[in-house]
PDB file of N, CA and C in Angstrom:
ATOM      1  N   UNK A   1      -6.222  13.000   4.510  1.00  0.00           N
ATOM      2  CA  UNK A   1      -7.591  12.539   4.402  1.00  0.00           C
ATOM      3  C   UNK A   1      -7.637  11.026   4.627  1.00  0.00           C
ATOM      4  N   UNK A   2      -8.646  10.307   5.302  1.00  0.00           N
ATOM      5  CA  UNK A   2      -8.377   9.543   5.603  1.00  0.00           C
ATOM      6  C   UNK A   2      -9.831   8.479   4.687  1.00  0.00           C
ATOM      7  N   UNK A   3      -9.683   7.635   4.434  1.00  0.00           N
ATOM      8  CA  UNK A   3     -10.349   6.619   3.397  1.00  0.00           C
ATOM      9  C   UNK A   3     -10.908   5.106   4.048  1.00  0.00           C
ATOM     10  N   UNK A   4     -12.311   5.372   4.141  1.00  0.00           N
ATOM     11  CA  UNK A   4     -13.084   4.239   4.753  1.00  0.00           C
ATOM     12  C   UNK A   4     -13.468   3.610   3.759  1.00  0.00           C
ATOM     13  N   UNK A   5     -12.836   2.067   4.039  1.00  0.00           N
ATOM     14  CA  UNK A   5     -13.521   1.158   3.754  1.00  0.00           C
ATOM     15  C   UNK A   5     -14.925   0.868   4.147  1.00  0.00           C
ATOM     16  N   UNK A   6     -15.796   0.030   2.795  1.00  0.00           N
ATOM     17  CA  UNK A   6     -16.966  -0.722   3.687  1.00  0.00           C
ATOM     18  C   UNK A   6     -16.906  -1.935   4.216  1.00  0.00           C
ATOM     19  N   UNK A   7     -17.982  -2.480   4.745  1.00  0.00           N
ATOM     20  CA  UNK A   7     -17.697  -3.479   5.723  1.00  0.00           C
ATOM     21  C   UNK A   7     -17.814  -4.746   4.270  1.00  0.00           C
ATOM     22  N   UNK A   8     -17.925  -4.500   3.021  1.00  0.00           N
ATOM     23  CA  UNK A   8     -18.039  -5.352   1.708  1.00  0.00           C
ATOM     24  C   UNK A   8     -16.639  -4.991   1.547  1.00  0.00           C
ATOM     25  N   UNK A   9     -15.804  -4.353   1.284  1.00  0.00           N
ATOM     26  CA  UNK A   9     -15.009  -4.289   0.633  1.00  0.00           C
ATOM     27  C   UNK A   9     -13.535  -4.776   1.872  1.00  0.00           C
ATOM     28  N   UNK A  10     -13.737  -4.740   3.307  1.00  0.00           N
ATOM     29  CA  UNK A  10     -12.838  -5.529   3.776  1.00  0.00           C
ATOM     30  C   UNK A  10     -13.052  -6.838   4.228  1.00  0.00           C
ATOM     31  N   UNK A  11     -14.790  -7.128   3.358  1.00  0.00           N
ATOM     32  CA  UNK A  11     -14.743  -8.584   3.260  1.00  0.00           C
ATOM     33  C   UNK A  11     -13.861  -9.583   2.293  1.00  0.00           C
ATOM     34  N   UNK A  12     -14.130  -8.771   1.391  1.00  0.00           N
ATOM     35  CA  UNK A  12     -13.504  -9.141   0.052  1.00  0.00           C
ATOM     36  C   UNK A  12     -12.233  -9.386  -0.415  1.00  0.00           C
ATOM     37  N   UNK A  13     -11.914  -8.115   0.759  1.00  0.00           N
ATOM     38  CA  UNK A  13     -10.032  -8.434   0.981  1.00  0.00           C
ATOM     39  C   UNK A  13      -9.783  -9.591   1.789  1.00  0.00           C
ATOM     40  N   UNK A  14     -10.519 -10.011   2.884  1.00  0.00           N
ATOM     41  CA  UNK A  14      -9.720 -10.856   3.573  1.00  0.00           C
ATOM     42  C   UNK A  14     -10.120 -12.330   2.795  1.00  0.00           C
ATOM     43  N   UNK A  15     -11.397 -12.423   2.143  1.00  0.00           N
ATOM     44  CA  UNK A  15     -11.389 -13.289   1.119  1.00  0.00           C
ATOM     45  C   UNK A  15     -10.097 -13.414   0.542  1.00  0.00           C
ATOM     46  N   UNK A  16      -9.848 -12.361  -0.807  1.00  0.00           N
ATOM     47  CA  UNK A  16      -8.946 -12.526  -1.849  1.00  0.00           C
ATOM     48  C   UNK A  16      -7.490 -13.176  -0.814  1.00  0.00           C
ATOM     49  N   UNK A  17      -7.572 -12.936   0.313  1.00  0.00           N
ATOM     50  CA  UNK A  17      -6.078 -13.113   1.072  1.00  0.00           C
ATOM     51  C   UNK A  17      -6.068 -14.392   1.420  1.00  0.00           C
ATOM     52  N   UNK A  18      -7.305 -14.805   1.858  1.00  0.00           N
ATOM     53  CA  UNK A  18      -7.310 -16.423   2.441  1.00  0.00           C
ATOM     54  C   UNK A  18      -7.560 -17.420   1.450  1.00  0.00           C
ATOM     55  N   UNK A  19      -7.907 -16.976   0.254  1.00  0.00           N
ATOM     56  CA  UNK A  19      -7.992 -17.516  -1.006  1.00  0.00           C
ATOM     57  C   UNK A  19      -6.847 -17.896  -1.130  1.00  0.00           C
ATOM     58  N   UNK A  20      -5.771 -16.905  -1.793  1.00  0.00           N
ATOM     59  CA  UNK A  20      -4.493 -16.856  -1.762  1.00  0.00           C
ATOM     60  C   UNK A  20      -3.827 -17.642  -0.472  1.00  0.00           C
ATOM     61  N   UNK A  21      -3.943 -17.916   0.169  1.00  0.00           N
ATOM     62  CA  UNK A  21      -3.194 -18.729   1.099  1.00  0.00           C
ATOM     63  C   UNK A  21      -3.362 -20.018   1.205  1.00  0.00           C
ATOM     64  N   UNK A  22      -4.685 -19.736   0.922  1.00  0.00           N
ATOM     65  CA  UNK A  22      -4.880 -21.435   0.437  1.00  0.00           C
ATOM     66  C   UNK A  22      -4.188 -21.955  -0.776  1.00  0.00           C
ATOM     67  N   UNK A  23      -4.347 -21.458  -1.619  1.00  0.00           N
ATOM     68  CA  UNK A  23      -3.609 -22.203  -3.108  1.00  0.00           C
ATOM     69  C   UNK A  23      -1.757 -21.565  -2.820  1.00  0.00           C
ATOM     70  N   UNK A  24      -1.178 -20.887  -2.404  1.00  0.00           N
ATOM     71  CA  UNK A  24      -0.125 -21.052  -2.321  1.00  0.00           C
ATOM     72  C   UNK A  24       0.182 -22.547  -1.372  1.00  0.00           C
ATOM     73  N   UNK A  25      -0.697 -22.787  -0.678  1.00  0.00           N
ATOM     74  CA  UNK A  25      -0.402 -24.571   0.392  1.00  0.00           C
ATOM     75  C   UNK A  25      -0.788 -25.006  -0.485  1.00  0.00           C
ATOM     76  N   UNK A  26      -1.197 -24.777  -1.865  1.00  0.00           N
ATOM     77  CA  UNK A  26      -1.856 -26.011  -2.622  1.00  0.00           C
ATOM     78  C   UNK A  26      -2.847 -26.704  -2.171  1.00  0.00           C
ATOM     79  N   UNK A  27      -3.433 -26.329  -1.466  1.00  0.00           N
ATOM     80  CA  UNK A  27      -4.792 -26.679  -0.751  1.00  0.00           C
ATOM     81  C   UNK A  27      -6.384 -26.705  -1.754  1.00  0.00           C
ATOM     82  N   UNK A  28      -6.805 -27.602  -1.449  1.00  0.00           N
ATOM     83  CA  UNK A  28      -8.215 -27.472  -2.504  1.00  0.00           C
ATOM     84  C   UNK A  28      -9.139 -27.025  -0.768  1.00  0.00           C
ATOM     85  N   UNK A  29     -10.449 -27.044  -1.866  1.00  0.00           N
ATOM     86  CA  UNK A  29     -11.167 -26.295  -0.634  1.00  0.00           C
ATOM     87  C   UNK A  29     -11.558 -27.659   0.332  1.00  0.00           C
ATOM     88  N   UNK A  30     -11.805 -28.588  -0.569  1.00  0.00           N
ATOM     89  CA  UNK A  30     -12.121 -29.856   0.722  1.00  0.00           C
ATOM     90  C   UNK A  30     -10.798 -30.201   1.905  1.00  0.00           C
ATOM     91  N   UNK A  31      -9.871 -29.798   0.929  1.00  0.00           N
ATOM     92  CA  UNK A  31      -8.523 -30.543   1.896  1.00  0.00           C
ATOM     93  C   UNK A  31      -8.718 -29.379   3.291  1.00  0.00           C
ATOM     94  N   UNK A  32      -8.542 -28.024   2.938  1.00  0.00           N
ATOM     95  CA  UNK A  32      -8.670 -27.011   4.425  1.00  0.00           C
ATOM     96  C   UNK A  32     -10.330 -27.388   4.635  1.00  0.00           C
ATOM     97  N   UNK A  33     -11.047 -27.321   4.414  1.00  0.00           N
ATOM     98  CA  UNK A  33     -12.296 -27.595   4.933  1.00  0.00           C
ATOM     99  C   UNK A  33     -11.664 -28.629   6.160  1.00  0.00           C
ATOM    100  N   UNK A  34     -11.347 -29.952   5.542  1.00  0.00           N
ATOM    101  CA  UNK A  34     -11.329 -30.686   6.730  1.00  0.00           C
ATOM    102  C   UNK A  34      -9.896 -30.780   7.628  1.00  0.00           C
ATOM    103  N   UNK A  35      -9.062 -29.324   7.042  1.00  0.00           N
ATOM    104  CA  UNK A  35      -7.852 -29.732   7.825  1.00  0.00           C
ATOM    105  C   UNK A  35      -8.618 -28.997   9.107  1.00  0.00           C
ATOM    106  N   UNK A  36      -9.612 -27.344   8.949  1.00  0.00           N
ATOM    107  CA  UNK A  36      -9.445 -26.405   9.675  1.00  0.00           C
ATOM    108  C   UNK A  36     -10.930 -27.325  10.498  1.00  0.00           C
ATOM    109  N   UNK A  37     -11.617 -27.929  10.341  1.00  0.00           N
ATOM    110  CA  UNK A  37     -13.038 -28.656  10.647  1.00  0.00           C
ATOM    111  C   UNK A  37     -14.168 -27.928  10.627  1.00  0.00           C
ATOM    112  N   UNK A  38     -14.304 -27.169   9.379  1.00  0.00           N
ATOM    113  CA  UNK A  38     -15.112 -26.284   9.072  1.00  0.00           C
ATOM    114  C   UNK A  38     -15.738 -27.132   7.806  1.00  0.00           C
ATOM    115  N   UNK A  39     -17.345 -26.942   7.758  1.00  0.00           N
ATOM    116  CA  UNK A  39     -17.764 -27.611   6.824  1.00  0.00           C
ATOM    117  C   UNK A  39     -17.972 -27.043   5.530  1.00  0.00           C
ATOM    118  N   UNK A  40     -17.525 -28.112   4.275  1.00  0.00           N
ATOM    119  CA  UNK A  40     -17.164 -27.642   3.065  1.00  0.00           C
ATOM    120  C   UNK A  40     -18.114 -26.642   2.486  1.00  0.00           C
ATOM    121  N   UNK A  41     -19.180 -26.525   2.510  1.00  0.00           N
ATOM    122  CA  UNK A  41     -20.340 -25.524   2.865  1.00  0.00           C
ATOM    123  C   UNK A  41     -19.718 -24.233   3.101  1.00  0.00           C
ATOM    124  N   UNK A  42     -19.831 -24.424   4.394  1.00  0.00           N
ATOM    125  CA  UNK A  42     -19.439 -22.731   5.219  1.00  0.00           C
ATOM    126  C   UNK A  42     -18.049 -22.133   4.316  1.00  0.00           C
ATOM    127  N   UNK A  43     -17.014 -22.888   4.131  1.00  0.00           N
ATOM    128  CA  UNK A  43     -15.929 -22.107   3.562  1.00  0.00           C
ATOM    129  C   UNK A  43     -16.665 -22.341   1.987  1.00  0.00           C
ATOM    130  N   UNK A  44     -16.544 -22.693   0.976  1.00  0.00           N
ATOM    131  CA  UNK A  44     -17.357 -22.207   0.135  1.00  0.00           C
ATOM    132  C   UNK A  44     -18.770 -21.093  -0.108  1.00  0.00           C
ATOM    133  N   UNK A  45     -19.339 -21.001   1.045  1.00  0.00           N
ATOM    134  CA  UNK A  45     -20.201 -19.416   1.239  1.00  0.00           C
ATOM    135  C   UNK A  45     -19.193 -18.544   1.150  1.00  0.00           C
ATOM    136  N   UNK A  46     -18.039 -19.078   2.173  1.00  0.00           N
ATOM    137  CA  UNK A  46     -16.982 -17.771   2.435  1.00  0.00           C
ATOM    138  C   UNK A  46     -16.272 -17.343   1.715  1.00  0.00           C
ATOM    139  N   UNK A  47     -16.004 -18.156   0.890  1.00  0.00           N
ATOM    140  CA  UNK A  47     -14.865 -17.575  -0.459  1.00  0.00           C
ATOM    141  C   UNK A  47     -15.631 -16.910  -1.908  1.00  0.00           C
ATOM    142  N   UNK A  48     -17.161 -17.176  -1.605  1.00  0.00           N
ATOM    143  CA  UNK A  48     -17.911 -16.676  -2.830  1.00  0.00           C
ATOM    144  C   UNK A  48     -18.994 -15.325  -1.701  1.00  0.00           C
ATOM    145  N   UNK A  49     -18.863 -15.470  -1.037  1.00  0.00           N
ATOM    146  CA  UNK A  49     -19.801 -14.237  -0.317  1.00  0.00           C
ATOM    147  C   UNK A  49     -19.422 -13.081   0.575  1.00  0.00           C
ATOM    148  N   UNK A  50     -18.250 -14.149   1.178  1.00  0.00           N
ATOM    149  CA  UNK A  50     -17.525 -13.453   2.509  1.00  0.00           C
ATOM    150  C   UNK A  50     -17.868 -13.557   3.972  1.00  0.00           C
ATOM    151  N   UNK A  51     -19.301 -14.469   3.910  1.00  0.00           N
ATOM    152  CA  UNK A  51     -19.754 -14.536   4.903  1.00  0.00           C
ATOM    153  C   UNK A  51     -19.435 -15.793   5.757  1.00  0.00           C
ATOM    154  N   UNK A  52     -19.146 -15.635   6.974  1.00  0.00           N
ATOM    155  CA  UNK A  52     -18.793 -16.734   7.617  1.00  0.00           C
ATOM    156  C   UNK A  52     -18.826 -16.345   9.277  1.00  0.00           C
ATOM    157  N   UNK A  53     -19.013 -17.392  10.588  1.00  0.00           N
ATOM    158  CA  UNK A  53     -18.680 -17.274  11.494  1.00  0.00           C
ATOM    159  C   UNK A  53     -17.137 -16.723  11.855  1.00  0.00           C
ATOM    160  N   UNK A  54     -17.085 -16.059  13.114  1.00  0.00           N
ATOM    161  CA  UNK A  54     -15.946 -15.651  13.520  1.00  0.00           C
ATOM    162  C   UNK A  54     -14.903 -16.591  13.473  1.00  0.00           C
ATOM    163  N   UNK A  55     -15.714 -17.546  14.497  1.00  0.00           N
ATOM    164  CA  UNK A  55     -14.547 -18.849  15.040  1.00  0.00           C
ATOM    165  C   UNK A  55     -14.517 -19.750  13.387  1.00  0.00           C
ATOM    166  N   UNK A  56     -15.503 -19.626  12.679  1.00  0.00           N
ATOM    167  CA  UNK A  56     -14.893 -20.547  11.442  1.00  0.00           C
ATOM    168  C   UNK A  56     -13.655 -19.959  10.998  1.00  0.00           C
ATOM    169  N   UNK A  57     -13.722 -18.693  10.559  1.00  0.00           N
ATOM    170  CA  UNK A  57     -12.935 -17.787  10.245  1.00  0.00           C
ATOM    171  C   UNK A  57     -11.511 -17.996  10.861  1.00  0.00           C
ATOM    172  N   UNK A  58     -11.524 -18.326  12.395  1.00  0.00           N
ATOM    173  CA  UNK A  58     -10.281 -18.178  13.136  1.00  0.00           C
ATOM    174  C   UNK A  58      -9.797 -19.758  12.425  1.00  0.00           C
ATOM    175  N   UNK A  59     -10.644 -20.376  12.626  1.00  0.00           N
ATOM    176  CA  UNK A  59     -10.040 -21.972  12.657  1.00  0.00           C
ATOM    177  C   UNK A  59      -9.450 -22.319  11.116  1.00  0.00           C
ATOM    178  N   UNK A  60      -9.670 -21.414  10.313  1.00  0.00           N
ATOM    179  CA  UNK A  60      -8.972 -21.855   8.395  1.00  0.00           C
ATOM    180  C   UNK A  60      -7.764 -21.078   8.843  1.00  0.00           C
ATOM    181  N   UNK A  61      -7.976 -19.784  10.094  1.00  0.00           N
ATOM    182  CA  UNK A  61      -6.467 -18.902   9.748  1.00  0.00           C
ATOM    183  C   UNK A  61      -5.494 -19.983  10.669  1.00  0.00           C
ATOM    184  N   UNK A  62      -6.061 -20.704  11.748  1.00  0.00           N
ATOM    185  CA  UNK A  62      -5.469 -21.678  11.982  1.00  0.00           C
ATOM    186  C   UNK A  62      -4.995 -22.847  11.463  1.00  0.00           C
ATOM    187  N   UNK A  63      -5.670 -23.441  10.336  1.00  0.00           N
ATOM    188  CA  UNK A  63      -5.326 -24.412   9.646  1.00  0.00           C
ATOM    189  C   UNK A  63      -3.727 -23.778   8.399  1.00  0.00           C
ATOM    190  N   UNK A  64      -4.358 -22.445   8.095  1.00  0.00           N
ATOM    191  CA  UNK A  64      -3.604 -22.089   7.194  1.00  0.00           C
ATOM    192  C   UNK A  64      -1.983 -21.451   7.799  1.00  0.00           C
ATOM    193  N   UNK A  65      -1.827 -21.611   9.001  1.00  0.00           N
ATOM    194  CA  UNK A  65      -0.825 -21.168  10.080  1.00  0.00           C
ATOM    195  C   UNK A  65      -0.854 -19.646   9.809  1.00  0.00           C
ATOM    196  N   UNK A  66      -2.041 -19.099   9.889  1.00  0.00           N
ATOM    197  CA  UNK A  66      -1.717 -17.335   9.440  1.00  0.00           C
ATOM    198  C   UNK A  66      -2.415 -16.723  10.958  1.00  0.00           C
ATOM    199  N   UNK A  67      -3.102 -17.244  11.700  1.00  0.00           N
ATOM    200  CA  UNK A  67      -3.799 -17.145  12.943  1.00  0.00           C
ATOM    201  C   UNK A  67      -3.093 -15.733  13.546  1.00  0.00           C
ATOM    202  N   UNK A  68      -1.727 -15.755  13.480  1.00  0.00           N
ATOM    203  CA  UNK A  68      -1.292 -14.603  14.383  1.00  0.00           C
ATOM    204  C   UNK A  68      -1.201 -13.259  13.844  1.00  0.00           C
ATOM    205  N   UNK A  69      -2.252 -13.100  12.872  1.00  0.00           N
ATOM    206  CA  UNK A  69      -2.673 -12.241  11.915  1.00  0.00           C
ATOM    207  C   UNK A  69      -3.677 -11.224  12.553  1.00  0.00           C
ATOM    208  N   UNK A  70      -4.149 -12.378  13.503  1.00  0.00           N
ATOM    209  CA  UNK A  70      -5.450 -11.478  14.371  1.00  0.00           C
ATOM    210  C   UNK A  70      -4.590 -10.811  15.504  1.00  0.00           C
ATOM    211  N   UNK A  71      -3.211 -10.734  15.834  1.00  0.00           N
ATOM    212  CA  UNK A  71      -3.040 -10.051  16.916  1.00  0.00           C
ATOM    213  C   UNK A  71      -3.537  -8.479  16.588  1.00  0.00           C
ATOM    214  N   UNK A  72      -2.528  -8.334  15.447  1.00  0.00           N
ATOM    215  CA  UNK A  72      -2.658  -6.927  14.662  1.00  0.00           C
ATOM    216  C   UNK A  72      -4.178  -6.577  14.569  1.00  0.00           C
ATOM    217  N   UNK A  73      -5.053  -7.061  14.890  1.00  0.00           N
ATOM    218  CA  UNK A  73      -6.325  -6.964  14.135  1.00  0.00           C
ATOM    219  C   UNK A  73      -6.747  -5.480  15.188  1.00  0.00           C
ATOM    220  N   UNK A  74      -6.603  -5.122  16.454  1.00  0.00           N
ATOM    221  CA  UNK A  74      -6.973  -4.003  16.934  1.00  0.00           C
ATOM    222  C   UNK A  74      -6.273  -3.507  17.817  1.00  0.00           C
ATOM    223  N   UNK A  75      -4.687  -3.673  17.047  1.00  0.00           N
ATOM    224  CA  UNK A  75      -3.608  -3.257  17.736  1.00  0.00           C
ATOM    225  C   UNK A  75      -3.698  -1.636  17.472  1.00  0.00           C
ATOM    226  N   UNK A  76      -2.955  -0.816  18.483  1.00  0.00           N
ATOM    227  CA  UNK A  76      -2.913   0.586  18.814  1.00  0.00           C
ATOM    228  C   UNK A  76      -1.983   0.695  17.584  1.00  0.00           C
ATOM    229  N   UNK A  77      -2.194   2.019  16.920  1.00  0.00           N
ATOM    230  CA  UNK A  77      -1.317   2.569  15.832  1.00  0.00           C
ATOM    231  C   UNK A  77      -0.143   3.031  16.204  1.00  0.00           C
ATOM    232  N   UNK A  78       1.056   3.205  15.471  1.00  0.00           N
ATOM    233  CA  UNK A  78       2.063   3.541  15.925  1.00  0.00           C
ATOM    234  C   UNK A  78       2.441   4.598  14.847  1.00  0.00           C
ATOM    235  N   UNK A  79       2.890   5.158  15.431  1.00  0.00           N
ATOM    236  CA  UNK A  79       3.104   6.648  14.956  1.00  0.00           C
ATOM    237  C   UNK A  79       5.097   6.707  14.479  1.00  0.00           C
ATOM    238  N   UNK A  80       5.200   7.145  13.084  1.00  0.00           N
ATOM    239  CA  UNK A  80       6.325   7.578  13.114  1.00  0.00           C
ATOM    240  C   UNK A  80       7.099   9.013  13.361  1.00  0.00           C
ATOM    241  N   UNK A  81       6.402   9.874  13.568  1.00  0.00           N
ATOM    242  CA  UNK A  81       6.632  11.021  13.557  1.00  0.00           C
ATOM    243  C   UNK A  81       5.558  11.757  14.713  1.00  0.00           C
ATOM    244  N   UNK A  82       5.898  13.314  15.234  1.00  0.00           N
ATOM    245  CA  UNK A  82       4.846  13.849  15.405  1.00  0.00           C
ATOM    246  C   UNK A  82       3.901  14.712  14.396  1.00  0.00           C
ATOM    247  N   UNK A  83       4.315  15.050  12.804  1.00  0.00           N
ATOM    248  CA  UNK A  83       3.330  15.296  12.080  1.00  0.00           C
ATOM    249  C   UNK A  83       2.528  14.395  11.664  1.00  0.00           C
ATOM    250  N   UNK A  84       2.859  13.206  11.793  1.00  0.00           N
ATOM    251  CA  UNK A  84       1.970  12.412  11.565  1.00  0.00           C
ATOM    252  C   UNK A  84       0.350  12.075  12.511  1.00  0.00           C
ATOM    253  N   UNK A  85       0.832  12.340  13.674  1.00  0.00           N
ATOM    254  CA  UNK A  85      -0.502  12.730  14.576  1.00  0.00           C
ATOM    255  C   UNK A  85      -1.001  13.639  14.423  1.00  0.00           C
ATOM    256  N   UNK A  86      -0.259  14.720  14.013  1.00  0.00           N
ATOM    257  CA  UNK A  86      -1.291  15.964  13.582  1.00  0.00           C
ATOM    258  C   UNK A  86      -1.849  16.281  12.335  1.00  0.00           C
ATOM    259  N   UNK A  87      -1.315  15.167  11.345  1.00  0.00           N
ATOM    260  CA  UNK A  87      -1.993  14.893  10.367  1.00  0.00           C
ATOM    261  C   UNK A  87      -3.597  14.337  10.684  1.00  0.00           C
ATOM    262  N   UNK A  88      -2.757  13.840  11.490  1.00  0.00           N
ATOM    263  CA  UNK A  88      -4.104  12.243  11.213  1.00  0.00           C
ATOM    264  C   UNK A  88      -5.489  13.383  12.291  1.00  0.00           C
ATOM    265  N   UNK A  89      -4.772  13.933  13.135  1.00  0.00           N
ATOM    266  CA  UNK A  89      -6.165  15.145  13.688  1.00  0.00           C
ATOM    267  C   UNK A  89      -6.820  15.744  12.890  1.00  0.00           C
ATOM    268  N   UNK A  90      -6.305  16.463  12.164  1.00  0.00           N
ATOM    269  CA  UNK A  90      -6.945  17.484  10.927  1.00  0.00           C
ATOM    270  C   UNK A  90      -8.080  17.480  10.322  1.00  0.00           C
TER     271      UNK A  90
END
């Protein structure tokens, strides 16, 4: 069975994640605000709402060196098995 997220709840994750990446750099929100050149504004909406532009979005995963995060973002699945495709049909 397969389990959908909403479009709130994989906001929230990538929040809690970029949150977390920030304070592991020890980063306050002004310091990435102006490392990534996103205004202190917009990433503060983003860490309390989730809402934000794409490219703001890209430019903190850039500041935060996590950017190559988006390759995976609509990469083809990879399969370990063949029950596993015929799982995932069912």
């Amino acid at each position: 069975m397969m389990f959908v997220k909403t479009p709130d709840e994989v906001s929230a994750m990538i929040v809690e994640q970029m949150k977390k990446r920030r304070k592991e750099g020890k980063l306050t929100q002004e310091q990435l605000s102006r490392k990534a050149g996103v205004s202190l504004g917009s990433l503060k909406r983003f860490e309390t709402s989730g809402e934000i532009s794409l490219r703001s979005l890209i430019k903190l995963a850039i500041a935060l060196g996590c950017e190559d995060d988006f390759s995976s973002l609509f990469a083809k699945k990879q399969y370990s098995s063949i029950q596993e495709i015929l799982d995932e049909n069912i």
